[in-house]
Protein backbone atom coordinates (compact mmCIF):
# COMPACT_ATOMS: atom_id res chain seq x y z
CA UNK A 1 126.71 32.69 -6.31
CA UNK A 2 123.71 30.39 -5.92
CA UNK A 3 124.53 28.46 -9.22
CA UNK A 4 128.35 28.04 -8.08
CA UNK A 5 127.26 26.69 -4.78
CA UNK A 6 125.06 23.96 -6.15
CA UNK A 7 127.75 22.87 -8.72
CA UNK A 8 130.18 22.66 -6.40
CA UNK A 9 128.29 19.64 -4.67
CA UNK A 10 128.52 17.87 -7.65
CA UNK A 11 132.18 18.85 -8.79
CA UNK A 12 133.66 16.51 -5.96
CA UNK A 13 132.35 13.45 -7.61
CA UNK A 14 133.80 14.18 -11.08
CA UNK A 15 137.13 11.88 -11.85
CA UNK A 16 136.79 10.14 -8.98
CA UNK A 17 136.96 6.80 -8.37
CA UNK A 18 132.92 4.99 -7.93
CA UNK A 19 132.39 4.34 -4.79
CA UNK A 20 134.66 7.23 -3.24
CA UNK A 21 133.13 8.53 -0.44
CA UNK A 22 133.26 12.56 -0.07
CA UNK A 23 130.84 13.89 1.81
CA UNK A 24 128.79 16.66 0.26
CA UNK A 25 126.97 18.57 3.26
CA UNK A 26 127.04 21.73 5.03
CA UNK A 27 127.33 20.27 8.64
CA UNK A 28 130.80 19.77 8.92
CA UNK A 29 131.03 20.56 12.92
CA UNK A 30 128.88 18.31 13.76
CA UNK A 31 130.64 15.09 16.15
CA UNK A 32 130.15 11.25 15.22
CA UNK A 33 127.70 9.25 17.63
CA UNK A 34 125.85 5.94 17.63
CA UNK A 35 122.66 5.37 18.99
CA UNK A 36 121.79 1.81 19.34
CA UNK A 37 118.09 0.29 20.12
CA UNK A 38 118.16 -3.54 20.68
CA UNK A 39 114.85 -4.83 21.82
CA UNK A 40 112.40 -8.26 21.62
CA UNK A 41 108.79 -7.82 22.59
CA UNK A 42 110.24 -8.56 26.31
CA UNK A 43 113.29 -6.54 26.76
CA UNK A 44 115.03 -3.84 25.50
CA UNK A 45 118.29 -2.27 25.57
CA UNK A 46 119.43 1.43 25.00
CA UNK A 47 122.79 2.25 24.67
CA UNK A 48 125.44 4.61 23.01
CA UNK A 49 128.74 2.87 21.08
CA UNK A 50 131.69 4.06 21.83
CA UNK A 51 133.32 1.79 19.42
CA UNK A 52 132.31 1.03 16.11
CA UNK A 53 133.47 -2.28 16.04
CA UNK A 54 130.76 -3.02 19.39
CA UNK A 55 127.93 -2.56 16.44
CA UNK A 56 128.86 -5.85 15.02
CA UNK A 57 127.69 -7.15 18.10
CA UNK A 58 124.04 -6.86 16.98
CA UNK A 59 124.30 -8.16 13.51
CA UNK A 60 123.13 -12.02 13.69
CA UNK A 61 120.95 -11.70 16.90
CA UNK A 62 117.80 -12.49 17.28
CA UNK A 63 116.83 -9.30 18.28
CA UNK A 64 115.89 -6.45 16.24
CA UNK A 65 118.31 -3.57 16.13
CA UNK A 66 118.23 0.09 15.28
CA UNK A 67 121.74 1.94 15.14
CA UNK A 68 121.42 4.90 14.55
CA UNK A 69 124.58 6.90 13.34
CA UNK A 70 124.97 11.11 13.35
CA UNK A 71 127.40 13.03 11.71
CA UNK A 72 127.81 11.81 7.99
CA UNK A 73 131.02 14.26 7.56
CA UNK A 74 133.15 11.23 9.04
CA UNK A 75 133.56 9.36 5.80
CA UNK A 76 136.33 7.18 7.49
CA UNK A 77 133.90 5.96 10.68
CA UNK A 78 130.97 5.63 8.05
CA UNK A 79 133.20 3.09 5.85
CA UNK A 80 133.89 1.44 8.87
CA UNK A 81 130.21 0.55 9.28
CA UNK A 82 129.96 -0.21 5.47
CA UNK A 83 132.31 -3.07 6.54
CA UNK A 84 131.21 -4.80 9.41
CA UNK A 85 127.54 -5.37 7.55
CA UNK A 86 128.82 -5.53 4.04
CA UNK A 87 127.52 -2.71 2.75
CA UNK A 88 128.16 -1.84 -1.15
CA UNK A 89 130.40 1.26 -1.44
CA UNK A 90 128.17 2.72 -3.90
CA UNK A 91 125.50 2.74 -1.03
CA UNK A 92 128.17 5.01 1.08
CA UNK A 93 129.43 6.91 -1.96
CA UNK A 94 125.34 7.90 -1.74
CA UNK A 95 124.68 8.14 1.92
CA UNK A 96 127.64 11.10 2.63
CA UNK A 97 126.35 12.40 -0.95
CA UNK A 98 123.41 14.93 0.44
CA UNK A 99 122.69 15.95 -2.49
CA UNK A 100 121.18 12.27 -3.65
CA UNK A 101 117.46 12.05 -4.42
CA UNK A 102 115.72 9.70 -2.67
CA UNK A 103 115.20 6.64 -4.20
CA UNK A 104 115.63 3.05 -3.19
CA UNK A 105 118.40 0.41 -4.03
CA UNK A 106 117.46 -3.90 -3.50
CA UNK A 107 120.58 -5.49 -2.61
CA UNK A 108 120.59 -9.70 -1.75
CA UNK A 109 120.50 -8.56 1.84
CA UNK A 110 119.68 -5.85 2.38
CA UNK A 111 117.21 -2.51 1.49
CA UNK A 112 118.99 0.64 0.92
CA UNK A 113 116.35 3.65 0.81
CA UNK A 114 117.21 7.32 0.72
CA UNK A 115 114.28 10.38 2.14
CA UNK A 116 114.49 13.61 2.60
CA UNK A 117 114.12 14.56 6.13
CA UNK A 118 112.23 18.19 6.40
CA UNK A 119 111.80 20.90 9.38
CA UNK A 120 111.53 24.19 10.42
CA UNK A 121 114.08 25.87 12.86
CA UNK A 122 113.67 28.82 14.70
CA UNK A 123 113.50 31.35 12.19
CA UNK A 124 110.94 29.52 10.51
CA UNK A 125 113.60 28.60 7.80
CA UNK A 126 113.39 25.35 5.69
CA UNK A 127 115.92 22.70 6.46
CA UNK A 128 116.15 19.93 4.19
CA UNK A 129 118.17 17.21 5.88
CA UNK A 130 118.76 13.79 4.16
CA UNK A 131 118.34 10.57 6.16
CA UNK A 132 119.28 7.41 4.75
CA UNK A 133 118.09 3.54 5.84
CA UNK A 134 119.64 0.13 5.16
CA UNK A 135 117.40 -2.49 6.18
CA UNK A 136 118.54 -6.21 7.23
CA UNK A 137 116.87 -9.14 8.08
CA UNK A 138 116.57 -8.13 11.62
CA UNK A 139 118.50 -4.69 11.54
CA UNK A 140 117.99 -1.05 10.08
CA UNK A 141 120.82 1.57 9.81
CA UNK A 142 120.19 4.84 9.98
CA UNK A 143 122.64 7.59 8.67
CA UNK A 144 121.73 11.24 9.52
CA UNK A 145 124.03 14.73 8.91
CA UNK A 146 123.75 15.34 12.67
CA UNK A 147 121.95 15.08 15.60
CA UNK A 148 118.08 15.75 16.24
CA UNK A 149 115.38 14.35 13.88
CA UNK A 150 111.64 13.31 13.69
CA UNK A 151 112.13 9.93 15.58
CA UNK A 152 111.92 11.03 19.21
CA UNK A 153 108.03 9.11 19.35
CA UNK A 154 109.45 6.24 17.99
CA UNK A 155 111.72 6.02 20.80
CA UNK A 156 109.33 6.61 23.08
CA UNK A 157 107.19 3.78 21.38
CA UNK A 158 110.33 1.32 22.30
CA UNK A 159 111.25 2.34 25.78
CA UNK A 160 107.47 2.00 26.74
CA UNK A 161 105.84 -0.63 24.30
CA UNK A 162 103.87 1.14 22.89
CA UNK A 163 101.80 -0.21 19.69
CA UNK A 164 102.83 -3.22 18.15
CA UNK A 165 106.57 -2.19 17.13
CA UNK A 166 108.50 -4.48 19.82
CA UNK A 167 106.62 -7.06 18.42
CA UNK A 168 107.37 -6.89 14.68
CA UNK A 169 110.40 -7.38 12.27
CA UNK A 170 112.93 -4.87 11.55
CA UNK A 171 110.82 -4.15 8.41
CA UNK A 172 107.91 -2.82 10.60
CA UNK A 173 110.76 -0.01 12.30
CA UNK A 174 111.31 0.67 9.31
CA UNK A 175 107.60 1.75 8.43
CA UNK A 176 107.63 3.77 11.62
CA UNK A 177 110.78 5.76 11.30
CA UNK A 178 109.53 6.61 7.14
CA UNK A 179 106.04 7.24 8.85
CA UNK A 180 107.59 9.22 11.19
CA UNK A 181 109.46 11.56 8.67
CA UNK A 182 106.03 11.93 6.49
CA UNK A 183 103.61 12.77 9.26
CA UNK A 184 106.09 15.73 10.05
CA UNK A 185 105.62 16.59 6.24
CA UNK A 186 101.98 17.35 7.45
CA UNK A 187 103.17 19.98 9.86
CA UNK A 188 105.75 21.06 7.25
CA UNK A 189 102.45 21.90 4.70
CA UNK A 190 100.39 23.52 7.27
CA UNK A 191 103.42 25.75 8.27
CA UNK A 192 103.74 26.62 4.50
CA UNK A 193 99.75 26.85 4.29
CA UNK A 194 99.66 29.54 7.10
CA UNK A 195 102.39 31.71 5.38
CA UNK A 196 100.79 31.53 1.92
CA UNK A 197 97.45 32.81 3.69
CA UNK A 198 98.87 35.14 5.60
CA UNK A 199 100.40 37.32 2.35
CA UNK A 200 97.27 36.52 0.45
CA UNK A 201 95.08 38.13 3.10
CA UNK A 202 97.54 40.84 3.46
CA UNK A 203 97.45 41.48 -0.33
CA UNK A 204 93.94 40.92 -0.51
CA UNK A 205 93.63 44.07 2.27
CA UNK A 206 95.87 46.36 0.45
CA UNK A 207 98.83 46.76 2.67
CA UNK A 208 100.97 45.19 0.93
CA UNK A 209 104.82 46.15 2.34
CA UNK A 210 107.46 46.55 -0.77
CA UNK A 211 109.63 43.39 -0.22
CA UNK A 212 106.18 41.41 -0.31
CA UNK A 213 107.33 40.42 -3.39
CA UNK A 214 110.64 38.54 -2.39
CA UNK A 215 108.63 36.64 0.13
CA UNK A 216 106.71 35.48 -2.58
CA UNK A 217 109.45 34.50 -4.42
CA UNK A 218 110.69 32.76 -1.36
CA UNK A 219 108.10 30.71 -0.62
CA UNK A 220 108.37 29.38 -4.48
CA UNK A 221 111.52 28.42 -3.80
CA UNK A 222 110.72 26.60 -0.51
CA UNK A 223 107.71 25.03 -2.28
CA UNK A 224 109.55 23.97 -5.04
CA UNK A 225 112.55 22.20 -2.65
CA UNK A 226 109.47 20.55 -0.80
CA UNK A 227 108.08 19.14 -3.88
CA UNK A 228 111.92 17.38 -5.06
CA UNK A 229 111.85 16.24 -1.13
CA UNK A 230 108.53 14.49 -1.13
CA UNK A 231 107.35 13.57 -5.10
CA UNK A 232 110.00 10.96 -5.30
CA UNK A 233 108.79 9.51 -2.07
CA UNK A 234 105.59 7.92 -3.58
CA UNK A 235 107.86 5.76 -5.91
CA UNK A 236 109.69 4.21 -2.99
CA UNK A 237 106.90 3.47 -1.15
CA UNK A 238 105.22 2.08 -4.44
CA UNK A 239 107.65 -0.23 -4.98
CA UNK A 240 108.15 -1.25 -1.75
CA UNK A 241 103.99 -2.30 -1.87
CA UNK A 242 104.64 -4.08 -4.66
CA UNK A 243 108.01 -5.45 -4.84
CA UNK A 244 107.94 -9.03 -3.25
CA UNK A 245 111.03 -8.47 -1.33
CA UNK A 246 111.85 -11.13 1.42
CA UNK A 247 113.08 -8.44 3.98
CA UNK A 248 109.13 -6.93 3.87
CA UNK A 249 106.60 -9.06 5.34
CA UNK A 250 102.70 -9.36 3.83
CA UNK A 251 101.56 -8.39 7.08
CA UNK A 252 103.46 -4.99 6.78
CA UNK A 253 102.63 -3.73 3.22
CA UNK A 254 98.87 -2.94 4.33
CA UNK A 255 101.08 -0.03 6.37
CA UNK A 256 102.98 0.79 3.69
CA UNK A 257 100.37 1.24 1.55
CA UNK A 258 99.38 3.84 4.26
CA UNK A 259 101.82 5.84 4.50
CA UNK A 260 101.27 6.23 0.60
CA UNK A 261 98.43 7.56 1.13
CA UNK A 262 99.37 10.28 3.05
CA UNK A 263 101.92 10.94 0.50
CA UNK A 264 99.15 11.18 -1.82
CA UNK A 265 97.67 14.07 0.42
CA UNK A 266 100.51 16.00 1.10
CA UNK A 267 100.96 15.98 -2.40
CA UNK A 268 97.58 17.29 -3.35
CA UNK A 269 98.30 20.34 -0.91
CA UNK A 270 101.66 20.83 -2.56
CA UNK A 271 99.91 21.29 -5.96
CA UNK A 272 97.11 23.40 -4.58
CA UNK A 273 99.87 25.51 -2.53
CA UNK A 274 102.10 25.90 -5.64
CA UNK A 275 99.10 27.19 -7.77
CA UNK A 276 98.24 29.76 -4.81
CA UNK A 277 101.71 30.93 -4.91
CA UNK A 278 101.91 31.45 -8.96
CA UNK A 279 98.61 33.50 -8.10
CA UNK A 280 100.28 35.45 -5.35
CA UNK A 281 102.65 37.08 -7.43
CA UNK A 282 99.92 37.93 -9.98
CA UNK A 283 97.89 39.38 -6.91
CA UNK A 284 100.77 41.53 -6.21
CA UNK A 285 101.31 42.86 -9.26
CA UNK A 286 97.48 43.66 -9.55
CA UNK A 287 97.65 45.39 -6.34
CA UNK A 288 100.86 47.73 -7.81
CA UNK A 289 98.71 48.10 -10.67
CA UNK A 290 95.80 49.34 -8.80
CA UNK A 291 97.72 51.75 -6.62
CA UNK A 292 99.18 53.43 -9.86
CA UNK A 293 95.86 53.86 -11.12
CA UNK A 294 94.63 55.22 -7.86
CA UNK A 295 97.41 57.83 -8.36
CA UNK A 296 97.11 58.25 -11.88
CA UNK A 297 92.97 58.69 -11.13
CA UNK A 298 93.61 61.54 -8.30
CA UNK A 299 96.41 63.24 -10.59
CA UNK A 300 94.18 63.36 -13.57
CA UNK A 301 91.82 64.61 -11.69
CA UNK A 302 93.72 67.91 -10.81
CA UNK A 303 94.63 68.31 -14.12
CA UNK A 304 90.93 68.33 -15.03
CA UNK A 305 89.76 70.56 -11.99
CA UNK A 306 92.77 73.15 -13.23
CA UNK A 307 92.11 73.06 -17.06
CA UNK A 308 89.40 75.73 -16.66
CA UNK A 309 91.12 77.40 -14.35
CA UNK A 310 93.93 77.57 -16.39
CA UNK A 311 92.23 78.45 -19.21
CA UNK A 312 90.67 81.55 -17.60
CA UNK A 313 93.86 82.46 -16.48
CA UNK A 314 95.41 82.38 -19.64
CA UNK A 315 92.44 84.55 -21.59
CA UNK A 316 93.54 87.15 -19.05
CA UNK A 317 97.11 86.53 -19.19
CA UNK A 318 97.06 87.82 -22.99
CA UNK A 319 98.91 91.44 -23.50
CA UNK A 320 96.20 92.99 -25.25
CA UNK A 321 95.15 96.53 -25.23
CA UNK A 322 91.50 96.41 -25.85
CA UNK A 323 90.30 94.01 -22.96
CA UNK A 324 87.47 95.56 -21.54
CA UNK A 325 86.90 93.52 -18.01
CA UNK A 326 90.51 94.65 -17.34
CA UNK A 327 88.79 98.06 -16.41
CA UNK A 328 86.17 96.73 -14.32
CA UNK A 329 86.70 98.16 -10.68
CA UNK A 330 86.01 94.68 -9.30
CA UNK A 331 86.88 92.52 -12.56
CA UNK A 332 90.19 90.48 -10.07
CA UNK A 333 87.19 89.82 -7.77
CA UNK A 334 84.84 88.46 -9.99
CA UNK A 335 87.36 86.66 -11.58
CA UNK A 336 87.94 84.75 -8.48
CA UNK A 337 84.84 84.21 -8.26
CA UNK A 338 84.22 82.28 -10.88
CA UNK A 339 86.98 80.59 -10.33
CA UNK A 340 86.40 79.41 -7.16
CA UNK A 341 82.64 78.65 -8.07
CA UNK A 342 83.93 75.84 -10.93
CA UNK A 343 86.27 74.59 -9.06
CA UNK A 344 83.76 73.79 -5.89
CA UNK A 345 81.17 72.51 -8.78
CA UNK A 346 83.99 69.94 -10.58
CA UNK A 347 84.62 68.87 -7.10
CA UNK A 348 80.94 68.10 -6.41
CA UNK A 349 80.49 66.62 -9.32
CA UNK A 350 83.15 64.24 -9.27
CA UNK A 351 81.95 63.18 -5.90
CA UNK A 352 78.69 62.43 -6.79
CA UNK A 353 79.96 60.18 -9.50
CA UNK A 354 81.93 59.19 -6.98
CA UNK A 355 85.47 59.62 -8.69
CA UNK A 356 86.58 61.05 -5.29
């Protein structure tokens, strides 16, 4: 079922026309709505557009502007935008795509980069949500499946001045909504961290439940999406340092450049976390292991205790007719005796060697 659910994402594409926009996500309920940020380092204005036509409005200002648009199933409203800032339909054929790995197009005007949004609902469940960025002179677009994101600081930072981001280009918002989406990836790896410690110490204690095992495998999957969320990350950001685009200011790389390092961190404790997890399955298959030879150990050691006692038991058994303890008037006695002498000596000795 898996296998026929990720093919499908990519069967809509085949035959079709480049630059035919079919949207490949799961969040089809999800309603259409623009959030627009104008602001200088004086002023700002916050509204919601009502009409897409109103976001042309902000195109040529001297302002900078972040729209930001929700609900990526509306392929029809989403070409709309592609018009009004002449966007490339290859760049919408990708944005409604979901299933794109992020990367990052250069265009004459514009910067079209793709990241993988990441968070944890509820349930503690991985949701892997693609956010997309096209980046103007003094402009970025923002393209999300549906509402609720990362970015709720960085609108905090613009209603109240905060920082220096009223005061910068559009290429600086930029750098704060990407920072924005890889600082969560910190809380993303500790949440990960705590779950991968939590079955180690519980394996490492010896209680581990039966389905211990799926978790395991689980948690490689969820690893393993994290890593094709994040890895490609460092090569946008790379090129982005070094590319001498005229939409990124000098003054701004020196941030860039930070927020590659903290890819580089996250990155270390995605390695170290997948190794831990390859080792968790081997820890739970040593634990199995061990509790089959604790069974096997206490089993063999009734066989041994009773291999005596069988053995008398089987002298006695025999049908013979010249068997003289059978006459003995206290020969069933004595025979227990014995018996239950060897079996209390076995069962000190084995607990001084400390078998038992």
């Amino acid at each position: 079922m898996a296998k026929k659910r990720n093919l499908s994402e990519h069967i809509k594409h085949i035959g079709q026309v480049p630059g035919t926009l079919i949207y490949t996500g799961k969040k089809s309920d999800k309603d259409f709505h623009i959030e627009c940020f104008d602001y200088t380092k004086d002023r700002i204005e916050e509204s919601i557009l009502l009409n897409i036509d109103d976001a042309l409005n902000y195109k040529d200002t001297e302002s900078v502007t972040w729209i930001n648009i929700d609900g990526l199933k509306h392929t029809d409203k989403i070409e709309d935008i592609g018009r009004l800032y002449n966007i490339h339909p290859l760049v919408l054929e990708d944005i409604v795509n979901t299933s794109q790995r992020p990367k990052i197009d250069e265009y004459e005007d514009y910067l079209f980069v793709v990241l993988k949004m990441l968070y944890y609902d509820t349930n503690e469940k991985l949701i892997v949500e693609q956010v997309s960025f096209v980046l103007g002179k003094n402009y970025v677009l923002t393209f999300q499946e549906s509402e609720g994101d990362v970015f709720g600081t960085i609108r905090e930072r613009l209603r109240l001045c905060k920082g220096r981001i009223r005061g910068l280009k559009s290429d600086y918002l930029l750098y704060a909504l990407i920072d924005a989406i890889v600082d969560n990836y910190f809380s993303i790896i500790e949440t990960l961290g705590n779950k991968i410690e939590d079955l180690e110490t519980e394996l490492f204690a010896g209680n581990a439940r039966e389905n211990i095992n799926v978790e395991v495998q689980q948690l490689k999957r969820e690893i393993l999406r994290i890593r094709r969320a994040i890895f490609p990350l460092r090569e946008i950001i790379n090129r982005i340092e070094k590319n001498e685009n005229k939409l990124i200011y000098k003054r701004t790389i020196t941030y860039y450049r930070d927020i590659y390092d903290h890819l580089i961190q996250v990155s270390d404790n995605i390695d170290i976390y997948r190794e831990m997890i390859w080792s968790l399955m081997d820890m739970y298959m040593t634990t199995i292991s061990n509790r089959m030879n604790e069974v096997m150990k206490v089993l063999t050691i009734i066989a041994t205790i009773f291999i005596p006692l069988t053995f008398i038991a089987g002298i006695y058994g025999m049908n013979f007719e010249h068997m003289p303890e059978l006459h003995y008037k206290y020969s069933y006695y004595i025979l227990w005796g014995l018996m239950i002498i060897l079996f209390v000596a076995m069962l000190f000795y084995f607990k001084r060697k400390k078998w038992l």
